[in-house]
PDB file of N, CA and C in Angstrom:
ATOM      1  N   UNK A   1      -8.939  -7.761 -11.640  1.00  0.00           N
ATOM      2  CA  UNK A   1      -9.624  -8.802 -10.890  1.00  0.00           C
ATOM      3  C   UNK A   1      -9.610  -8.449  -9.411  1.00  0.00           C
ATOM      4  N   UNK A   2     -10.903  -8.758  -8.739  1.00  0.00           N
ATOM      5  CA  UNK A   2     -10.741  -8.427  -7.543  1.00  0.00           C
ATOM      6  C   UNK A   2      -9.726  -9.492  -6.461  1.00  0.00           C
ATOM      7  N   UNK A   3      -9.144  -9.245  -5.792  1.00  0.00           N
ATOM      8  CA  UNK A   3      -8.563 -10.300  -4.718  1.00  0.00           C
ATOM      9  C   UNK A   3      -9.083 -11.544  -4.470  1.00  0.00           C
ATOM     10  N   UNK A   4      -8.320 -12.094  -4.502  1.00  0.00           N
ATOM     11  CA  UNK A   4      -8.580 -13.705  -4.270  1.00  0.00           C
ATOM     12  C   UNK A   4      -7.856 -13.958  -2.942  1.00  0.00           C
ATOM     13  N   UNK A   5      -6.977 -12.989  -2.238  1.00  0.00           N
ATOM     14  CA  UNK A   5      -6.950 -13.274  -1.040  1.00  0.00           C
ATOM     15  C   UNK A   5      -7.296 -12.862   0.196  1.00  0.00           C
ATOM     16  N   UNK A   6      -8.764 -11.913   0.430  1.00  0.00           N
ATOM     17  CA  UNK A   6      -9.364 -11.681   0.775  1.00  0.00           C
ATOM     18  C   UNK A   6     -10.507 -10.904   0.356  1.00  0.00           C
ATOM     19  N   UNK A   7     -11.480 -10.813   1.289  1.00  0.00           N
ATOM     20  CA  UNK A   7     -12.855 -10.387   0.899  1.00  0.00           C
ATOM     21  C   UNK A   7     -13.159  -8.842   1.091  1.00  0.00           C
ATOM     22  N   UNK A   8     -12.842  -8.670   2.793  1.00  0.00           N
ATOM     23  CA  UNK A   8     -13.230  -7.044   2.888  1.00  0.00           C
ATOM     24  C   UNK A   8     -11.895  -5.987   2.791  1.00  0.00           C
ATOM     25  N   UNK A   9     -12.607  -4.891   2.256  1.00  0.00           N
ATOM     26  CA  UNK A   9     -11.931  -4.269   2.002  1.00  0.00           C
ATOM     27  C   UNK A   9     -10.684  -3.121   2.887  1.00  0.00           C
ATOM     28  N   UNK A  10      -9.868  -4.085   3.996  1.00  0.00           N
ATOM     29  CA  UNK A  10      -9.377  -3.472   4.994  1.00  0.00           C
ATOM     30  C   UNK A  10      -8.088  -3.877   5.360  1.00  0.00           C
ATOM     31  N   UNK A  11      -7.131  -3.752   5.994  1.00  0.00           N
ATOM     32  CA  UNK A  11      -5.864  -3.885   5.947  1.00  0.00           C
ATOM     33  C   UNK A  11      -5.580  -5.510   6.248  1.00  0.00           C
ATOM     34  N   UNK A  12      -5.014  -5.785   5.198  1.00  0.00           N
ATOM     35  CA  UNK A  12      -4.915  -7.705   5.587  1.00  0.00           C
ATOM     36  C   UNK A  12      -4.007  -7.828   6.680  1.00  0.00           C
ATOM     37  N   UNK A  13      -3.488  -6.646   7.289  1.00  0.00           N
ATOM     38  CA  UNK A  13      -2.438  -7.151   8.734  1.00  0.00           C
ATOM     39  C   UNK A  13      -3.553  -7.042   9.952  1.00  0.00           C
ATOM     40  N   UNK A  14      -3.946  -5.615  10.293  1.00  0.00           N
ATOM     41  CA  UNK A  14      -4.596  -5.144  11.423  1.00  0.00           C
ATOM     42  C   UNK A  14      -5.754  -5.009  11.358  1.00  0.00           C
ATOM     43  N   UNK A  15      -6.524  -4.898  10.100  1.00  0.00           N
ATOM     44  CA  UNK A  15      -7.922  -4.881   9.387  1.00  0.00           C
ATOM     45  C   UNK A  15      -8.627  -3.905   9.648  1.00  0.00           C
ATOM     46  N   UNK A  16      -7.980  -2.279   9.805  1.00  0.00           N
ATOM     47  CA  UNK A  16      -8.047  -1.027   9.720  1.00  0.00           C
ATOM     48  C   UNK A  16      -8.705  -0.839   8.371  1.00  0.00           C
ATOM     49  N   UNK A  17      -9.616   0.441   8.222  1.00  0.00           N
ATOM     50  CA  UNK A  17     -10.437   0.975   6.936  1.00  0.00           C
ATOM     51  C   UNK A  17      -9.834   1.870   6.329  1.00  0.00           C
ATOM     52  N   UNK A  18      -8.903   2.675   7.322  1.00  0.00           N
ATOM     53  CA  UNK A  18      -8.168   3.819   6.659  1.00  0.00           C
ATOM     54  C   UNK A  18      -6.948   3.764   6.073  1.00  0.00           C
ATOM     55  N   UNK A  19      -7.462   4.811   4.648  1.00  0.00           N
ATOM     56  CA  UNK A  19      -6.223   5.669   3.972  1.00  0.00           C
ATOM     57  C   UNK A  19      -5.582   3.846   3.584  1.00  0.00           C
ATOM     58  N   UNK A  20      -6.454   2.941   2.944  1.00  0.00           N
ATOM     59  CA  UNK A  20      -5.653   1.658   2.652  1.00  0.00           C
ATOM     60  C   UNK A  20      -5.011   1.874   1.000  1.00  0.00           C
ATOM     61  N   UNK A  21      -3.988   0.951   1.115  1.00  0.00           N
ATOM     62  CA  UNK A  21      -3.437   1.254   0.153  1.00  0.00           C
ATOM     63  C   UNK A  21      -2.839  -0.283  -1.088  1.00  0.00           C
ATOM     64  N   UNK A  22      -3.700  -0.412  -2.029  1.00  0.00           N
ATOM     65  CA  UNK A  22      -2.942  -2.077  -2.925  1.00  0.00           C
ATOM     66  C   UNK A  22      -1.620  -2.376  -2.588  1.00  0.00           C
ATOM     67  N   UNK A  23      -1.648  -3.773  -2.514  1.00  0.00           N
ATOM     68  CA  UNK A  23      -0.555  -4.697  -2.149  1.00  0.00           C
ATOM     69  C   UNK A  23       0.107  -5.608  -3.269  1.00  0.00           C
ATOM     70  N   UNK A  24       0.667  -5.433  -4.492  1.00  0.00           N
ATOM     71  CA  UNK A  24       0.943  -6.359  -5.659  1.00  0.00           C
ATOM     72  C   UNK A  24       1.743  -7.741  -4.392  1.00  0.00           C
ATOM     73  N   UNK A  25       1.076  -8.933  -4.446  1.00  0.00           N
ATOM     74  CA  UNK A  25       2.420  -9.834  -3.778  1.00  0.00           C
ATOM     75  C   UNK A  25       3.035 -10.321  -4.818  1.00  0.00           C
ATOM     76  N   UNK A  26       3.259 -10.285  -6.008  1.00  0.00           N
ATOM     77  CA  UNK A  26       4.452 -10.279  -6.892  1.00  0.00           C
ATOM     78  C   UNK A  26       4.167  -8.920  -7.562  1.00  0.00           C
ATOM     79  N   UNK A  27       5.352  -8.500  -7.216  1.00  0.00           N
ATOM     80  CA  UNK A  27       5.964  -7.634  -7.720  1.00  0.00           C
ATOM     81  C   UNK A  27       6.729  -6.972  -8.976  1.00  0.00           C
ATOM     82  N   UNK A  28       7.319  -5.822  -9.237  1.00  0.00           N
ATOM     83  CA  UNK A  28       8.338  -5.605 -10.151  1.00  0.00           C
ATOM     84  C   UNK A  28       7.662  -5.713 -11.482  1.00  0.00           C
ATOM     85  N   UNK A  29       8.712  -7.603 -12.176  1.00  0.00           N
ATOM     86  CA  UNK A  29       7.967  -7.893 -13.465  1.00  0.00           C
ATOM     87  C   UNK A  29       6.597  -8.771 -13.131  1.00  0.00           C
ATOM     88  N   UNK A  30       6.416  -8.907 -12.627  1.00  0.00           N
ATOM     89  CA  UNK A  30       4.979  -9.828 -11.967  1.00  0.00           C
ATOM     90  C   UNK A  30       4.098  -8.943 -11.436  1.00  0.00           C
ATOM     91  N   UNK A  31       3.829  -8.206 -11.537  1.00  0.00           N
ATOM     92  CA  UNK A  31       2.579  -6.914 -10.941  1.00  0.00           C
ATOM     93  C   UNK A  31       1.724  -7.461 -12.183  1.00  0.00           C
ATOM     94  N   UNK A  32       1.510  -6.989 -13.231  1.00  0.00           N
ATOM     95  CA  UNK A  32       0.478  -7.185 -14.205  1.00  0.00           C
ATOM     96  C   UNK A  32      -0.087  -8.629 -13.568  1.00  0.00           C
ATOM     97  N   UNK A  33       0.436  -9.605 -13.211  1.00  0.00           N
ATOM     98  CA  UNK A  33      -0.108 -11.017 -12.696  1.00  0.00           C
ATOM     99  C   UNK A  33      -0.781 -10.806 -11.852  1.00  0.00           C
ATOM    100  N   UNK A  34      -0.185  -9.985 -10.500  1.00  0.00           N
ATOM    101  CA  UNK A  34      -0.707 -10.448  -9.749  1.00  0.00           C
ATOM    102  C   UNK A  34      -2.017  -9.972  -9.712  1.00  0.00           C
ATOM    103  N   UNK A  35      -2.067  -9.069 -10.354  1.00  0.00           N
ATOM    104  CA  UNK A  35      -3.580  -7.910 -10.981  1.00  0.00           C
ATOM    105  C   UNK A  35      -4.440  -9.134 -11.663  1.00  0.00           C
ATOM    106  N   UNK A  36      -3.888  -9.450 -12.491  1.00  0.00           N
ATOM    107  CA  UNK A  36      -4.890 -10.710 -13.502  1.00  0.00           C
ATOM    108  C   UNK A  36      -5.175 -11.797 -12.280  1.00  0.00           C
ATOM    109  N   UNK A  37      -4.341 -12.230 -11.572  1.00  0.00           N
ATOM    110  CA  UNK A  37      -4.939 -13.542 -10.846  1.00  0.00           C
ATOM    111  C   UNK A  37      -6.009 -12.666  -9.479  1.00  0.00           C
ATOM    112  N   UNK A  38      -6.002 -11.553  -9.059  1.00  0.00           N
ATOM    113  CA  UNK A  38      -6.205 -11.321  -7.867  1.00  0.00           C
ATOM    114  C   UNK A  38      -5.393 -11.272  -7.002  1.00  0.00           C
ATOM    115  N   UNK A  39      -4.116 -11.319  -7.080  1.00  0.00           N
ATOM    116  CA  UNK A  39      -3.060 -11.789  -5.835  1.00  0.00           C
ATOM    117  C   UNK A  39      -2.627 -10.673  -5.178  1.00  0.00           C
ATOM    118  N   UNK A  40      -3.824  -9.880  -4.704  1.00  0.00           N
ATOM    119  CA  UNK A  40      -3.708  -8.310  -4.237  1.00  0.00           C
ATOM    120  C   UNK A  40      -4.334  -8.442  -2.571  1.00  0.00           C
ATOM    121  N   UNK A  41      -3.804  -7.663  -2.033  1.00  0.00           N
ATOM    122  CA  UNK A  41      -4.195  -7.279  -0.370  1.00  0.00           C
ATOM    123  C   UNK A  41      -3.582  -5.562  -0.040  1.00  0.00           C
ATOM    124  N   UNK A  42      -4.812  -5.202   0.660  1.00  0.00           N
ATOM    125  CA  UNK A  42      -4.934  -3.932   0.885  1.00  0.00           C
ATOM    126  C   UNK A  42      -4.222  -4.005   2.336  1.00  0.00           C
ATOM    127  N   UNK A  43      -3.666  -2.747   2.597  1.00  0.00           N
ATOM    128  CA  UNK A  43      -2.839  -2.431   3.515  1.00  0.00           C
ATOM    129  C   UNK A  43      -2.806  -1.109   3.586  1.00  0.00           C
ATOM    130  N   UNK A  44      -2.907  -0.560   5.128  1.00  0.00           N
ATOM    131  CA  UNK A  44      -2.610   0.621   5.498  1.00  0.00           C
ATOM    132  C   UNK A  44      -1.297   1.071   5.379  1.00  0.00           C
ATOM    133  N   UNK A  45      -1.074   2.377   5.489  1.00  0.00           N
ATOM    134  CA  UNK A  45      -0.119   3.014   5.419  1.00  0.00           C
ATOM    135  C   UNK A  45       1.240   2.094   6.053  1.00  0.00           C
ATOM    136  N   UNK A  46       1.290   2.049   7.288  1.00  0.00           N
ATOM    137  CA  UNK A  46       2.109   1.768   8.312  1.00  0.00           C
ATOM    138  C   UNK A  46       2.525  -0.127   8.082  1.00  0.00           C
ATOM    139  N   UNK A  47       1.581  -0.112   7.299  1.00  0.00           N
ATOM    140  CA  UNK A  47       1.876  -1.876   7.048  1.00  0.00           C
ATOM    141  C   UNK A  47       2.466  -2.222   5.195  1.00  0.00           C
ATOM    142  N   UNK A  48       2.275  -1.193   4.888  1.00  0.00           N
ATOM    143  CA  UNK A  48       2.529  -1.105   3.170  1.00  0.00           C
ATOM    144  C   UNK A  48       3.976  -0.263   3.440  1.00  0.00           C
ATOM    145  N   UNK A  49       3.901   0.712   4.210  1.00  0.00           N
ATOM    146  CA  UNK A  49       5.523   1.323   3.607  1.00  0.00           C
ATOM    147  C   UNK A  49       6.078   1.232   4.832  1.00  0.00           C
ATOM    148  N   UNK A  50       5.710   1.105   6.164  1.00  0.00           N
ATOM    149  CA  UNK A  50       6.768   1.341   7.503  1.00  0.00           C
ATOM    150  C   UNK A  50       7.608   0.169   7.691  1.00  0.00           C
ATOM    151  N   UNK A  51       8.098   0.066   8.748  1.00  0.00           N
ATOM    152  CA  UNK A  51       9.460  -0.995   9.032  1.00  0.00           C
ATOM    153  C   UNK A  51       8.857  -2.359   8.871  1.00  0.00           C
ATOM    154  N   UNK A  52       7.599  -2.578   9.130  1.00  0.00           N
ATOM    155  CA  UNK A  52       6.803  -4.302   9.048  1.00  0.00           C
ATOM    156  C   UNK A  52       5.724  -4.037   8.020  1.00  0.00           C
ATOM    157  N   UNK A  53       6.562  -3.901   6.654  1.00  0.00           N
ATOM    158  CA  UNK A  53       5.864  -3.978   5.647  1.00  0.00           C
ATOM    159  C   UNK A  53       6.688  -5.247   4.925  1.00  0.00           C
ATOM    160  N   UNK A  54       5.880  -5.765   3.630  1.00  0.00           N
ATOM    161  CA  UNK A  54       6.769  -6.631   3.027  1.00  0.00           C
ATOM    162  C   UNK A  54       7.869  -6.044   2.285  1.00  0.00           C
ATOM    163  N   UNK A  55       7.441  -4.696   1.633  1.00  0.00           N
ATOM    164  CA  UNK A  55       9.226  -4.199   1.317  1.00  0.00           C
ATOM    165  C   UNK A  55       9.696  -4.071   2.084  1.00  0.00           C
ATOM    166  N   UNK A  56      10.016  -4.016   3.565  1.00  0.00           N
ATOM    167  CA  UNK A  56      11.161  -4.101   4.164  1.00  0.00           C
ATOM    168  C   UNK A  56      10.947  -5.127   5.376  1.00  0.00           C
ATOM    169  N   UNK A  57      10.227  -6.173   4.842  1.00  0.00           N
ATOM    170  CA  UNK A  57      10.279  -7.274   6.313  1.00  0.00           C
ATOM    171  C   UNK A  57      10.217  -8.484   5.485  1.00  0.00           C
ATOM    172  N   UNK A  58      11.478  -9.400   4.796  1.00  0.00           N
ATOM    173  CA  UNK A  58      11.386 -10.291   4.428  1.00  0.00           C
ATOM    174  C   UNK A  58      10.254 -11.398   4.586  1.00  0.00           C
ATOM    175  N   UNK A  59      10.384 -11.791   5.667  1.00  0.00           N
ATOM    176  CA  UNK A  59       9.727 -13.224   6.020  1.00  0.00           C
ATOM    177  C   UNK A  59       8.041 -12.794   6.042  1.00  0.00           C
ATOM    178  N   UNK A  60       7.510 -11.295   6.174  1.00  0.00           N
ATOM    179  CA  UNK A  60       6.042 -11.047   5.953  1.00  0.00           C
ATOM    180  C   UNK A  60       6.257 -11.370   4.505  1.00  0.00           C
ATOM    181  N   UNK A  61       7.011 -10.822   3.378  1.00  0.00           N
ATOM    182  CA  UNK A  61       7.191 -10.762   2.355  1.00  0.00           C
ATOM    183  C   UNK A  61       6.899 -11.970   1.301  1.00  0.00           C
ATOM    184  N   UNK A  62       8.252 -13.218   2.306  1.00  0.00           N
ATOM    185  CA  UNK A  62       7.896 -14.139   1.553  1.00  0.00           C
ATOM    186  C   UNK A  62       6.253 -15.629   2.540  1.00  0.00           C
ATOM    187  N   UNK A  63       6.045 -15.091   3.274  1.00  0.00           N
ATOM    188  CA  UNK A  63       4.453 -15.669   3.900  1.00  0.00           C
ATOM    189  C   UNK A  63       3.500 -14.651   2.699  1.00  0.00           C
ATOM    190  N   UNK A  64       3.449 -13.681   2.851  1.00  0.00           N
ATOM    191  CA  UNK A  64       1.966 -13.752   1.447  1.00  0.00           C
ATOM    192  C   UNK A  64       2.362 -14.057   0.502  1.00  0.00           C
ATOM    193  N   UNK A  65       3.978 -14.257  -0.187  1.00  0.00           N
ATOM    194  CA  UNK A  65       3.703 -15.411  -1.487  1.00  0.00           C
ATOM    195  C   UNK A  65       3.121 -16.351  -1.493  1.00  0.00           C
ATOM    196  N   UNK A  66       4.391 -17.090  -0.207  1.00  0.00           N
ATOM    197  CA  UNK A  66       3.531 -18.355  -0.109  1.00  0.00           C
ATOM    198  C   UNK A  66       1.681 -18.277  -0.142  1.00  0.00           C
ATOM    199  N   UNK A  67       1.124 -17.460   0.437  1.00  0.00           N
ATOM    200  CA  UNK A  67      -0.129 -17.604   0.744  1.00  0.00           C
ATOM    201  C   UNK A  67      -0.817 -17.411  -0.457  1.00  0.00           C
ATOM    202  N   UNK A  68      -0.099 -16.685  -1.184  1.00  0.00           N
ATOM    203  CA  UNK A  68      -0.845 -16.219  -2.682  1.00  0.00           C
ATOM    204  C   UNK A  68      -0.740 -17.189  -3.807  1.00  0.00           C
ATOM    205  N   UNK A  69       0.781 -17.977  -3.389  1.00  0.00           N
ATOM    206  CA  UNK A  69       0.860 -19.268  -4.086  1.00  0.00           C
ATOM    207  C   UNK A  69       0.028 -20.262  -4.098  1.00  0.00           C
ATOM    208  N   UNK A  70      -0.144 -20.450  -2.964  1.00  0.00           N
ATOM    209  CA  UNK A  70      -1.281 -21.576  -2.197  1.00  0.00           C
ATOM    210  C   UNK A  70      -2.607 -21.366  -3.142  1.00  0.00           C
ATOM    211  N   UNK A  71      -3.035 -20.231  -3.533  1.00  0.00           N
ATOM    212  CA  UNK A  71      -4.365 -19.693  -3.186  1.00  0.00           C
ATOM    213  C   UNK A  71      -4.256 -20.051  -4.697  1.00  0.00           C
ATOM    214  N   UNK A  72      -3.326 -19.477  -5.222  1.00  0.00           N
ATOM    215  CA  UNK A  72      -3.438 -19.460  -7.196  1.00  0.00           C
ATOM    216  C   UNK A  72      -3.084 -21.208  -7.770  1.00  0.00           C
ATOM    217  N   UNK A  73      -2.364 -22.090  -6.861  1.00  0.00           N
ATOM    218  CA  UNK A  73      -2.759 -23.269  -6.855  1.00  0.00           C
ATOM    219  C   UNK A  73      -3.884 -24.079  -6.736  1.00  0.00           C
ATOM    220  N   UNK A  74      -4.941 -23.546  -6.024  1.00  0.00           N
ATOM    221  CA  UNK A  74      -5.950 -23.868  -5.323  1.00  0.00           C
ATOM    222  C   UNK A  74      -6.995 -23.657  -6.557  1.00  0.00           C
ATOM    223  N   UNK A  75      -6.943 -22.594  -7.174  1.00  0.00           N
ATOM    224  CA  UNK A  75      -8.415 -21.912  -8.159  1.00  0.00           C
ATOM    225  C   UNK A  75      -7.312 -22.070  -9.692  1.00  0.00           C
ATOM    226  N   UNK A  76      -6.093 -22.067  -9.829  1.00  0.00           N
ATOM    227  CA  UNK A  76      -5.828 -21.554 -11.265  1.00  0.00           C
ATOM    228  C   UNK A  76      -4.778 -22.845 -11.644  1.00  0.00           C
ATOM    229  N   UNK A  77      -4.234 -23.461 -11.369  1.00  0.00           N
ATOM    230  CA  UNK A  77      -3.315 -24.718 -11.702  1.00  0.00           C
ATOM    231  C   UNK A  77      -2.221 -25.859 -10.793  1.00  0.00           C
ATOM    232  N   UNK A  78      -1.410 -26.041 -12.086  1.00  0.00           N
ATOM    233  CA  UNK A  78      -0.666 -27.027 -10.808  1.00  0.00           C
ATOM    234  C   UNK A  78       0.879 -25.897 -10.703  1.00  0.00           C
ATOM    235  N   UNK A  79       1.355 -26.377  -9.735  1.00  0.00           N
ATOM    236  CA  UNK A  79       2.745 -25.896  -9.179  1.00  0.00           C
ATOM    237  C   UNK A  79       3.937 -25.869 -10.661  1.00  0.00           C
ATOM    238  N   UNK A  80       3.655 -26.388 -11.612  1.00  0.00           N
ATOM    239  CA  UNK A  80       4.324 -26.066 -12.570  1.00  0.00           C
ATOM    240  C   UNK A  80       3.885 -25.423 -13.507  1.00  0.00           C
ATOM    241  N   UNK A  81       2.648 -24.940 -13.604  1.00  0.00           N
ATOM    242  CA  UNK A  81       2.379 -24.215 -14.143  1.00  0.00           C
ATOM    243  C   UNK A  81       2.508 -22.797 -13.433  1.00  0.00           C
ATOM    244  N   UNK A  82       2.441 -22.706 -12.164  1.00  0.00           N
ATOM    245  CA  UNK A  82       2.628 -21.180 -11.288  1.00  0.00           C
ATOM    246  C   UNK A  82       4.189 -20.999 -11.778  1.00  0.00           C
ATOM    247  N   UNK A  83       4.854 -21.972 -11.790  1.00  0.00           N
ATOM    248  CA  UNK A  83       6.092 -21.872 -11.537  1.00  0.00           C
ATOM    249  C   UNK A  83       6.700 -21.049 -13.093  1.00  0.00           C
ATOM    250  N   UNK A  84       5.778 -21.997 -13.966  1.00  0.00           N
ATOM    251  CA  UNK A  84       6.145 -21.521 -15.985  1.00  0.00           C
ATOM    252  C   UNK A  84       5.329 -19.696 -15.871  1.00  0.00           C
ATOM    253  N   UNK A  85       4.116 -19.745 -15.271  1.00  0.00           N
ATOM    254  CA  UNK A  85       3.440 -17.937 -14.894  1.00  0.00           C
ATOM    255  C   UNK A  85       4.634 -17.106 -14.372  1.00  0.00           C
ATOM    256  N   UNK A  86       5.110 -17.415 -12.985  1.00  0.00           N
ATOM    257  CA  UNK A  86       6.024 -16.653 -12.425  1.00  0.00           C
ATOM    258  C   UNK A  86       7.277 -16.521 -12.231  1.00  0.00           C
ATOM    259  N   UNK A  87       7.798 -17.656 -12.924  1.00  0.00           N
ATOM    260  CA  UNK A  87       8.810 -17.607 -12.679  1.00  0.00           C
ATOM    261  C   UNK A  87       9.910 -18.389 -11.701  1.00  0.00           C
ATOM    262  N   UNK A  88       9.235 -18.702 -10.302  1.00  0.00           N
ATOM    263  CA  UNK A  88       9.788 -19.226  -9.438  1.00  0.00           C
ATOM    264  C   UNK A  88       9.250 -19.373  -8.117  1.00  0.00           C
ATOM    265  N   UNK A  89       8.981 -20.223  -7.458  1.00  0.00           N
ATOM    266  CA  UNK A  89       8.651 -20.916  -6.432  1.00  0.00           C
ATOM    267  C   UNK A  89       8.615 -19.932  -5.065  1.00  0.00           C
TER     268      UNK A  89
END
């Protein structure tokens, strides 16, 4: 599925074209999800793996859940049902 949390195809931090790279915002055992809902954002290099990426910058980390939460609330159910999909809040 294409993204449901944005449209063009460019880094959701700095909105650079290059060398971008998929963003699962759930992760790990939740990747296949976030693929099925859309809950994907493209990111350059420097924003996907450097020091202010969400693997290594918590609070970016947990702001596009939230944002991805929001969004899969918005088009796909209620908060207990995200919660029975993923797992956890």
């Amino acid at each position: 599925m294409k993204s449901v949390l944005q449209k063009n195809k460019e880094c959701y931090l700095c909105g650079t074209t290059w060398n971008l790279e998929l963003h699962h915002v759930f992760n790990k055992f939740n990747k296949d999800k976030s693929d099925k809902y859309g809950l994907t954002v493209w990111l350059c290099p420097n924003h996907h793996r450097g020091g202010f990426s969400p693997h290594h910058n918590r609070r970016l980390d947990l702001n596009l859940k939230e944002i991805a939460q929001e969004k899969w609330e918005s088009q796909f159910g209620t908060r207990e049902e995200f919660l029975a999909e993923f797992g956890r809040s």
